[in-house]
N, C-alpha and C. Protein backbone atom coordinates (compact mmCIF):
# COMPACT_ATOMS: atom_id res chain seq x y z
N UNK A 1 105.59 97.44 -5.47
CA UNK A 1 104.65 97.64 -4.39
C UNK A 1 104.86 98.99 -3.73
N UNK A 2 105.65 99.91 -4.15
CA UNK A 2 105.99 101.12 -3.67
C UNK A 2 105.16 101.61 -4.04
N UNK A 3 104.33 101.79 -4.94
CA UNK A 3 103.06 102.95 -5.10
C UNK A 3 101.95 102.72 -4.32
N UNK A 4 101.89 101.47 -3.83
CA UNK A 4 100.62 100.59 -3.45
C UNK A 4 100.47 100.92 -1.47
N UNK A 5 98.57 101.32 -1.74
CA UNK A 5 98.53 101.54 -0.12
C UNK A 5 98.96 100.75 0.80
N UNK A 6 98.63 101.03 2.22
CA UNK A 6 99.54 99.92 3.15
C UNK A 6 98.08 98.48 3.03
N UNK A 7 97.14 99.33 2.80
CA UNK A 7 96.11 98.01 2.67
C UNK A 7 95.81 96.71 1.58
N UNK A 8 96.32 97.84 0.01
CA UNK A 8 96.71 96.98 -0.49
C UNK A 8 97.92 96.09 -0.83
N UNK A 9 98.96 96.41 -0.13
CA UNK A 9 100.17 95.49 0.62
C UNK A 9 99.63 94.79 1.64
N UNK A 10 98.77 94.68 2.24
CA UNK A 10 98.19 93.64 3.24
C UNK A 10 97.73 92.49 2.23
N UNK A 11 96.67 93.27 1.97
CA UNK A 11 95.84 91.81 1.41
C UNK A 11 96.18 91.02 0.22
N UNK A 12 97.57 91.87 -0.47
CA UNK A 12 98.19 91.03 -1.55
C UNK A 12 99.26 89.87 -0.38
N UNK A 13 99.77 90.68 0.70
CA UNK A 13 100.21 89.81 1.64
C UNK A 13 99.54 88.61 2.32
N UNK A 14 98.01 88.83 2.14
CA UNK A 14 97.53 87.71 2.62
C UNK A 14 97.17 86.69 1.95
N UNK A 15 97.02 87.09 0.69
CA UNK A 15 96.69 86.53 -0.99
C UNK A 15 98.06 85.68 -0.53
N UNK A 16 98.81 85.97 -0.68
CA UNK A 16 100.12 85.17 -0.70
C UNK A 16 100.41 84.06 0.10
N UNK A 17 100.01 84.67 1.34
CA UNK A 17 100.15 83.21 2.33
C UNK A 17 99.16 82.46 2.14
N UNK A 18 97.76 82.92 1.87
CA UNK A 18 96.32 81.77 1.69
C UNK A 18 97.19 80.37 0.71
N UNK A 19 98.16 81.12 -0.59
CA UNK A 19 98.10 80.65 -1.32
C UNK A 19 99.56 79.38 -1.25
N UNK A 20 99.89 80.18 -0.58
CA UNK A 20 101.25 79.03 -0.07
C UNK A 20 100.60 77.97 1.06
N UNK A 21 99.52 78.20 1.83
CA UNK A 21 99.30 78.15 2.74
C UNK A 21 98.23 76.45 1.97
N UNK A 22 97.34 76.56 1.04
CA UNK A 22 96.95 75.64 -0.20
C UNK A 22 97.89 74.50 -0.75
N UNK A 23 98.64 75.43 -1.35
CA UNK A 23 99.63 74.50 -1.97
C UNK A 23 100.86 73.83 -0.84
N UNK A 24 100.77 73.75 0.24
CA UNK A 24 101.14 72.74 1.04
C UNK A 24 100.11 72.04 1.54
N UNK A 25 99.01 72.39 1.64
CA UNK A 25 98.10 71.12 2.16
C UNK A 25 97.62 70.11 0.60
N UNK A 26 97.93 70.95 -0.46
CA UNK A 26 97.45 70.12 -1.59
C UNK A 26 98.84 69.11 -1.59
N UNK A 27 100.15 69.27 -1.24
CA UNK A 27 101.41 68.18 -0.84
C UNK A 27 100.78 67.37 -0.02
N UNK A 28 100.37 67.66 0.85
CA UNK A 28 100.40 66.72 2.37
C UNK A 28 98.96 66.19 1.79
N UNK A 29 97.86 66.39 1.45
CA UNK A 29 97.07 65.52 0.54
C UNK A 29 97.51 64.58 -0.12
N UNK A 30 98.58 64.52 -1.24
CA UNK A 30 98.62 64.00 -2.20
C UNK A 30 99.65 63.06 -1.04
N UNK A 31 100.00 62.50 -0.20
CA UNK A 31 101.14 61.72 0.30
C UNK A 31 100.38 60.62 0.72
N UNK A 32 100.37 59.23 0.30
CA UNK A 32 100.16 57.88 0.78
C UNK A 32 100.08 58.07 2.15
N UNK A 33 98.64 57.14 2.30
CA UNK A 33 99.08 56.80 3.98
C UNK A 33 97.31 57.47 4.70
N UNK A 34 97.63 57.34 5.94
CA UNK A 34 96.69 57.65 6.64
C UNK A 34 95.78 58.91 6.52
N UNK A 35 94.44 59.45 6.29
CA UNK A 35 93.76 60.13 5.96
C UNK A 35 94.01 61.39 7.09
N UNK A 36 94.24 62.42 6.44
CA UNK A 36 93.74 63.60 7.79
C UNK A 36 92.89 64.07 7.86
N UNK A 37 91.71 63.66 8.19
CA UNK A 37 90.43 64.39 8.55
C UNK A 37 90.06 64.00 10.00
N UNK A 38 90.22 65.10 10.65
CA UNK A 38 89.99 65.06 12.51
C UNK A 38 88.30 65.50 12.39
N UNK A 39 87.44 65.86 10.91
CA UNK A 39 86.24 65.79 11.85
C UNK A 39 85.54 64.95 11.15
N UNK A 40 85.98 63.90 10.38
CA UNK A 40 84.94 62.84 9.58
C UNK A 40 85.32 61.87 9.72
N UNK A 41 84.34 60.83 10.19
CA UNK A 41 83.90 59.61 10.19
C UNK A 41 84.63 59.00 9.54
N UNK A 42 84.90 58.91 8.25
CA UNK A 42 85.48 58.31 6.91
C UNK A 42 85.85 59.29 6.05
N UNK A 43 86.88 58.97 5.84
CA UNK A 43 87.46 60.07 4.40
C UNK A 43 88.33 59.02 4.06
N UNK A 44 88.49 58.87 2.58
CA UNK A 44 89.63 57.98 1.31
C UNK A 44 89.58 58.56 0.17
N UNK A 45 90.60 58.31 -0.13
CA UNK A 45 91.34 58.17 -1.72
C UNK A 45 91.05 56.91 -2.14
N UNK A 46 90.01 56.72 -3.26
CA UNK A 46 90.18 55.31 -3.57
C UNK A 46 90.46 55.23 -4.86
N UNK A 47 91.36 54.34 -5.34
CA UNK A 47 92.30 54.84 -6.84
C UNK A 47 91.38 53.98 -7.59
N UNK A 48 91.59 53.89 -8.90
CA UNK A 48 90.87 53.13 -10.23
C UNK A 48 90.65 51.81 -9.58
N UNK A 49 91.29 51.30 -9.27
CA UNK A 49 91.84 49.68 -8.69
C UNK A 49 91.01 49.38 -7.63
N UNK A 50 90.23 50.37 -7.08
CA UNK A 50 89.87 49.90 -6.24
C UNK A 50 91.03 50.08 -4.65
N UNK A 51 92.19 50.47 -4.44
CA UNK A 51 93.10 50.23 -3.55
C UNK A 51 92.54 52.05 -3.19
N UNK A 52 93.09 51.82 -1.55
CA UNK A 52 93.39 52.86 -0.65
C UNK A 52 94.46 53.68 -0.59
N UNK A 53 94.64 55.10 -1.31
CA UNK A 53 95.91 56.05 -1.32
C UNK A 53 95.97 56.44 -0.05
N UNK A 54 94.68 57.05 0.93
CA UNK A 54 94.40 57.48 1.94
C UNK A 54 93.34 57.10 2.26
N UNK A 55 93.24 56.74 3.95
CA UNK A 55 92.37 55.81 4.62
C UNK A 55 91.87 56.36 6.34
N UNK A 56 90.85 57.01 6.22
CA UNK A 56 90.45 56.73 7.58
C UNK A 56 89.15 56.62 7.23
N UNK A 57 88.86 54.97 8.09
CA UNK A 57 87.54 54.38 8.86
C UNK A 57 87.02 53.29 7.70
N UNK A 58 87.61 53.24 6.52
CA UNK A 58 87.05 52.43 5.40
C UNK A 58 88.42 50.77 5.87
N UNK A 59 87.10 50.20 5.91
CA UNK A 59 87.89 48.23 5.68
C UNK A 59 87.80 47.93 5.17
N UNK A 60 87.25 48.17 3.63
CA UNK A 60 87.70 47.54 2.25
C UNK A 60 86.90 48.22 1.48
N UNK A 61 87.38 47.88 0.08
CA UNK A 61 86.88 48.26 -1.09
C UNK A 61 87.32 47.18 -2.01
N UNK A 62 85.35 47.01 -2.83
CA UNK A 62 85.89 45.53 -3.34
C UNK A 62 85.30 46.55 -4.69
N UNK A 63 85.64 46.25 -6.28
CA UNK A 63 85.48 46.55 -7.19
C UNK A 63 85.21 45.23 -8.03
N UNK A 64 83.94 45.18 -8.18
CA UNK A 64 83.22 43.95 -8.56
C UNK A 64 82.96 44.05 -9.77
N UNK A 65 82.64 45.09 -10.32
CA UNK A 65 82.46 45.47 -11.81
C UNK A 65 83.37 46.64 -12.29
N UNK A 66 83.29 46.97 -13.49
CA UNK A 66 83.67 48.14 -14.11
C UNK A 66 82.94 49.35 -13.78
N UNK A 67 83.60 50.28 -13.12
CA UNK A 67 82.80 51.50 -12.10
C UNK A 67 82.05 51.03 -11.18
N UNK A 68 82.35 49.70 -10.40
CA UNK A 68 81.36 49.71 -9.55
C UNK A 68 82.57 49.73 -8.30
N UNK A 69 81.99 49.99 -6.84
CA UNK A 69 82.96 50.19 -6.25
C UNK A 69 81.77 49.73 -4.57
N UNK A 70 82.53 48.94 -3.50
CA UNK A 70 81.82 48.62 -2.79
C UNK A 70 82.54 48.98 -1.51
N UNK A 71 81.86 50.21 -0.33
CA UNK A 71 82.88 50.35 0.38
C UNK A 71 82.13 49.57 2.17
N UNK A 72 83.07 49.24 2.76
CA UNK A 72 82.43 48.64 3.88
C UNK A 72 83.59 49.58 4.99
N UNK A 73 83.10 49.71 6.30
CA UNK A 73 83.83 50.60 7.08
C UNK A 73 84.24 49.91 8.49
N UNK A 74 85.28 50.27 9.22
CA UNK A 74 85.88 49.71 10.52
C UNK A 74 84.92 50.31 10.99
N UNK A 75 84.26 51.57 11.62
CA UNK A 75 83.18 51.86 12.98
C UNK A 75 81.92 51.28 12.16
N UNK A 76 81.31 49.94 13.14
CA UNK A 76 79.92 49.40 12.92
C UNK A 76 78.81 50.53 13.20
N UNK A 77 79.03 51.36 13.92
CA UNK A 77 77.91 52.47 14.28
C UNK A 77 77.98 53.39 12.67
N UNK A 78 78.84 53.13 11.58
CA UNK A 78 78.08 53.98 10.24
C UNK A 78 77.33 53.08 9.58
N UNK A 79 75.99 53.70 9.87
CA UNK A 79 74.85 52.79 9.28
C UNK A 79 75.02 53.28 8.16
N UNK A 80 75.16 52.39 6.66
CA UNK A 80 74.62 52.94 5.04
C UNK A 80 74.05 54.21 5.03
N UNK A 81 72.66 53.28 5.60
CA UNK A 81 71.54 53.92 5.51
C UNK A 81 70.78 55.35 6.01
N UNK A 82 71.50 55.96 7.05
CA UNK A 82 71.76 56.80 7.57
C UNK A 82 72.48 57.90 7.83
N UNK A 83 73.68 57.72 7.26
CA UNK A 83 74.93 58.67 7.25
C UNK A 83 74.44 59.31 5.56
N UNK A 84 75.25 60.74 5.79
CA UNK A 84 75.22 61.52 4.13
C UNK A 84 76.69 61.55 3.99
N UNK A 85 76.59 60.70 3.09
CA UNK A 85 78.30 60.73 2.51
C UNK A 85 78.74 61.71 1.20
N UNK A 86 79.51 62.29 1.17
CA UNK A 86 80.10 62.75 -0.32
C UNK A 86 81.65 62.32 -0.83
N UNK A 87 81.49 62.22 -2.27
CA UNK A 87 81.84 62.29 -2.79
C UNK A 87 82.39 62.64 -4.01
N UNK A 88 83.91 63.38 -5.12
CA UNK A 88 84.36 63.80 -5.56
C UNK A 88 85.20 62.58 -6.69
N UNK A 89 84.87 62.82 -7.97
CA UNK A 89 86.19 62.63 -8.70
C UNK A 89 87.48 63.08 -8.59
N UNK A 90 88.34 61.80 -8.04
CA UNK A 90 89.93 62.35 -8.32
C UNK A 90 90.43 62.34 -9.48
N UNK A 91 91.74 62.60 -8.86
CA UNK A 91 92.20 62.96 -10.70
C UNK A 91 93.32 61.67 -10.88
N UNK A 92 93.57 61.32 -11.67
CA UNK A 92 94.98 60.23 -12.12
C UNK A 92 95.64 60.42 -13.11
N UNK A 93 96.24 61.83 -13.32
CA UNK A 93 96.97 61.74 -13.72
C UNK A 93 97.14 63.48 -14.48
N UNK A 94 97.97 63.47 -15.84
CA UNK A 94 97.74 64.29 -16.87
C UNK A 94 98.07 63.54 -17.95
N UNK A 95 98.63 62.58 -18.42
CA UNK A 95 98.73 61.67 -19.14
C UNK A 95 100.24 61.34 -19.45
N UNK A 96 101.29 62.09 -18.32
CA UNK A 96 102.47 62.02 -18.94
C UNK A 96 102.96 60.76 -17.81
N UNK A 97 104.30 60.42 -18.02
CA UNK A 97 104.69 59.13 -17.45
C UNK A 97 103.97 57.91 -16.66
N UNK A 98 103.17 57.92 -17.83
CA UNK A 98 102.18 56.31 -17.60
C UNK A 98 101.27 56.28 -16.78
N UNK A 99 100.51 57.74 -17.31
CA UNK A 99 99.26 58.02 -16.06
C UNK A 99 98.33 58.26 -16.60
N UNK A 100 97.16 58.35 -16.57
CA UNK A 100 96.23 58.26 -17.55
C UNK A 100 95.23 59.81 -16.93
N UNK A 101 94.96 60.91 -17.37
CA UNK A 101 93.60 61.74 -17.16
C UNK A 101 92.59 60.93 -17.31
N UNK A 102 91.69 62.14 -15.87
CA UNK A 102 90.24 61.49 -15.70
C UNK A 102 89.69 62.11 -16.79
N UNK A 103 88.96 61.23 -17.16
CA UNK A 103 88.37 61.76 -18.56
C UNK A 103 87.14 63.15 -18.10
N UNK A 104 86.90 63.97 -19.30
CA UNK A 104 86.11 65.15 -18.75
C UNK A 104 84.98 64.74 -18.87
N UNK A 105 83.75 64.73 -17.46
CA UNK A 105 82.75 64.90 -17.81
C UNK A 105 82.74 63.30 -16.94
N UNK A 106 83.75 62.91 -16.21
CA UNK A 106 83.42 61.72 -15.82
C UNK A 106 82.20 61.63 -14.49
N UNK A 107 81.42 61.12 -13.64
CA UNK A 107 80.27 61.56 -12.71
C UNK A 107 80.36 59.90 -11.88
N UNK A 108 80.25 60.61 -10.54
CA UNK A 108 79.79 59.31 -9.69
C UNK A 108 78.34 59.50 -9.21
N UNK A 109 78.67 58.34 -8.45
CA UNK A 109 76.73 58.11 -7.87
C UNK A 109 76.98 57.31 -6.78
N UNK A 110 76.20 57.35 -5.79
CA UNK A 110 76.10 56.89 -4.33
C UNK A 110 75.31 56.52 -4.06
N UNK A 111 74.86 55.25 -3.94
CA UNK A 111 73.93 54.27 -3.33
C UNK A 111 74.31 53.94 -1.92
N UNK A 112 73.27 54.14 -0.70
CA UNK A 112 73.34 53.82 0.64
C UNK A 112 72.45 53.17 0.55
N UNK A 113 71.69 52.10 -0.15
CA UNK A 113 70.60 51.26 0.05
C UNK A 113 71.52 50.40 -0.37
N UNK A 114 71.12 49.25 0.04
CA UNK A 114 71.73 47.64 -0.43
C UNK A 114 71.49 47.77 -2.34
N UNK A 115 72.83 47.46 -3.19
CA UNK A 115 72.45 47.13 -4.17
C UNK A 115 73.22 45.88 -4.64
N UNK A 116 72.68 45.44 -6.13
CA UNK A 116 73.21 43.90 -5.86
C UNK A 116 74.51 43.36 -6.51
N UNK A 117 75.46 44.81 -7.18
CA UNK A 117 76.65 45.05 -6.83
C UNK A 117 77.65 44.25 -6.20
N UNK A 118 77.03 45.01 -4.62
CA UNK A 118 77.71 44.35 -3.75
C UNK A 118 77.01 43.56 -2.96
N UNK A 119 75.98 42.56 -3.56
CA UNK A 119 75.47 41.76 -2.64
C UNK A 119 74.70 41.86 -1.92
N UNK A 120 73.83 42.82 -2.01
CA UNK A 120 73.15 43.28 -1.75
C UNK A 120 72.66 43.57 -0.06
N UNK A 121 74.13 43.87 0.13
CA UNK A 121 74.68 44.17 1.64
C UNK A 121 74.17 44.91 2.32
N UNK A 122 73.56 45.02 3.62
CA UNK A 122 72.80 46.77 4.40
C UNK A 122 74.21 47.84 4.97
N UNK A 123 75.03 46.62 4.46
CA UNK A 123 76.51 47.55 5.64
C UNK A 123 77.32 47.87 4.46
N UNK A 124 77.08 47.82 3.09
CA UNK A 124 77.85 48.87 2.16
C UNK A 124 77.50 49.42 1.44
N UNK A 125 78.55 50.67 1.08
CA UNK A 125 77.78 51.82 0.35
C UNK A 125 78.10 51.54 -0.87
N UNK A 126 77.62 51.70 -2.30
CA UNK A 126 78.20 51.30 -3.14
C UNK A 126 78.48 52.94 -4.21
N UNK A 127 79.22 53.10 -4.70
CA UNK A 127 80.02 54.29 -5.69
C UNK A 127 79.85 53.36 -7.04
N UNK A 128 79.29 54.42 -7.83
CA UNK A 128 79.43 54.02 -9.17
C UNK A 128 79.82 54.96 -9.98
N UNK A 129 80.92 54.88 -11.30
CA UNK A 129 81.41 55.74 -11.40
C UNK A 129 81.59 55.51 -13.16
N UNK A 130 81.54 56.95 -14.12
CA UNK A 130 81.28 56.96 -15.04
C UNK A 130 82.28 57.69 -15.86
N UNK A 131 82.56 57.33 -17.24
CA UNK A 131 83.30 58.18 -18.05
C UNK A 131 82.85 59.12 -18.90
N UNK A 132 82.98 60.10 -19.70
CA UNK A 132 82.50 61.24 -19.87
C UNK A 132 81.64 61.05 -21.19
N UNK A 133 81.62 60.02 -21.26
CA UNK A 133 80.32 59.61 -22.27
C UNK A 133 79.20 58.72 -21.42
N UNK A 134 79.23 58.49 -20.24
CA UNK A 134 78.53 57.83 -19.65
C UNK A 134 78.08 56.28 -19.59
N UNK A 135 79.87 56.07 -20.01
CA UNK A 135 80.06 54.49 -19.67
C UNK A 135 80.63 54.28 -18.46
N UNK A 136 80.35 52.70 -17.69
CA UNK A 136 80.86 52.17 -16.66
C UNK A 136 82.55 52.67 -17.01
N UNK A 137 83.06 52.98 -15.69
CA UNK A 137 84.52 52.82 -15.85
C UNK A 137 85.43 53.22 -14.47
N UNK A 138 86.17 52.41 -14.18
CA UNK A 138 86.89 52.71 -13.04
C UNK A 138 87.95 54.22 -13.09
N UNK A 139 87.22 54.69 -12.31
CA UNK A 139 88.00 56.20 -11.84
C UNK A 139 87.86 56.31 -10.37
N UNK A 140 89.48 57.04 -10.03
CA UNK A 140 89.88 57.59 -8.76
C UNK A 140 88.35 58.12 -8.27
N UNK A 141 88.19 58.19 -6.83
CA UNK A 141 87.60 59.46 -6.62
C UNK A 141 88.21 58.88 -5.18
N UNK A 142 87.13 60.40 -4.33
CA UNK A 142 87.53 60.89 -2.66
C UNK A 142 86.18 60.75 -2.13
N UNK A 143 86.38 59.89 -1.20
CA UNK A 143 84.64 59.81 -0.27
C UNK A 143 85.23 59.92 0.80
N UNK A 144 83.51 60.39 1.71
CA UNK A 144 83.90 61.11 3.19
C UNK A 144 82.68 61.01 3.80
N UNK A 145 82.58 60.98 4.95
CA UNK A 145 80.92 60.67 5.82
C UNK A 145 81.74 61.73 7.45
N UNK A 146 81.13 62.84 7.43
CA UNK A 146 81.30 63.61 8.25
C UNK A 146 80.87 63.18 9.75
């Protein structure tokens, strides 16, 4: 870095911390337990199984079928029908010590209308979720309602 201006010693300096600065929140992500999102409604980790890695505002998740996924929430004021939720494929794994990769090309889908899934409930959202040939199949993902 001795040849290098003082500016580009800055911004490789800042390159550096952005990047340390990532790879500790991608730790504190990946840790069981209570969700950190201070500005959304709902944010989870919901694993293959159907179970909660990370949890704020979701009261269950029932997995009734293969990729089907049914989420219902602790605040009664998130209407389905009303809120824009997103969601992301997680990942499970790389395939080494008894973990399986999300397959490539895997895709979810988000129903906020009653479907009959889950019973065709007005108070859950239902996630459906696909493998990279576009079969039913239970995969991780991350949902959130801002």
């Amino acid at each position: 870095m001795k040849h290098l201006s003082t500016r580009a010693k800055v911004v490789i300096a800042a390159t550096l911390a952005a990047s340390a600065a990532v790879g500790a929140t991608a730790a504190v992500a990946s840790t069981p337990g209570p969700a950190r999102a201070p500005h959304s409604q709902v944010a989870a980790l919901v694993e293959a199984d159907g179970s909660l890695s990370q949890n704020k505002g979701v009261a269950n998740v029932d997995n009734p079928s293969l990729g089907a996924y049914c989420l219902t929430f602790t605040d009664p004021r998130v209407d389905p029908q009303k809120v824009v939720p997103q969601a992301t494929i997680g990942a499970t794994g790389d395939g080494t010590d008894n973990t399986t990769p999300t397959p490539n090309g895997s895709t979810l889908m988000i129903r906020t209308d009653p479907h009959s899934w889950c019973g065709d409930d007005p108070d859950t959202i239902t996630v459906i979720t696909t493998d990279g040939h576009g079969r039913y199949a239970n995969i991780p993902f991350y949902f959130s309602i801002a």
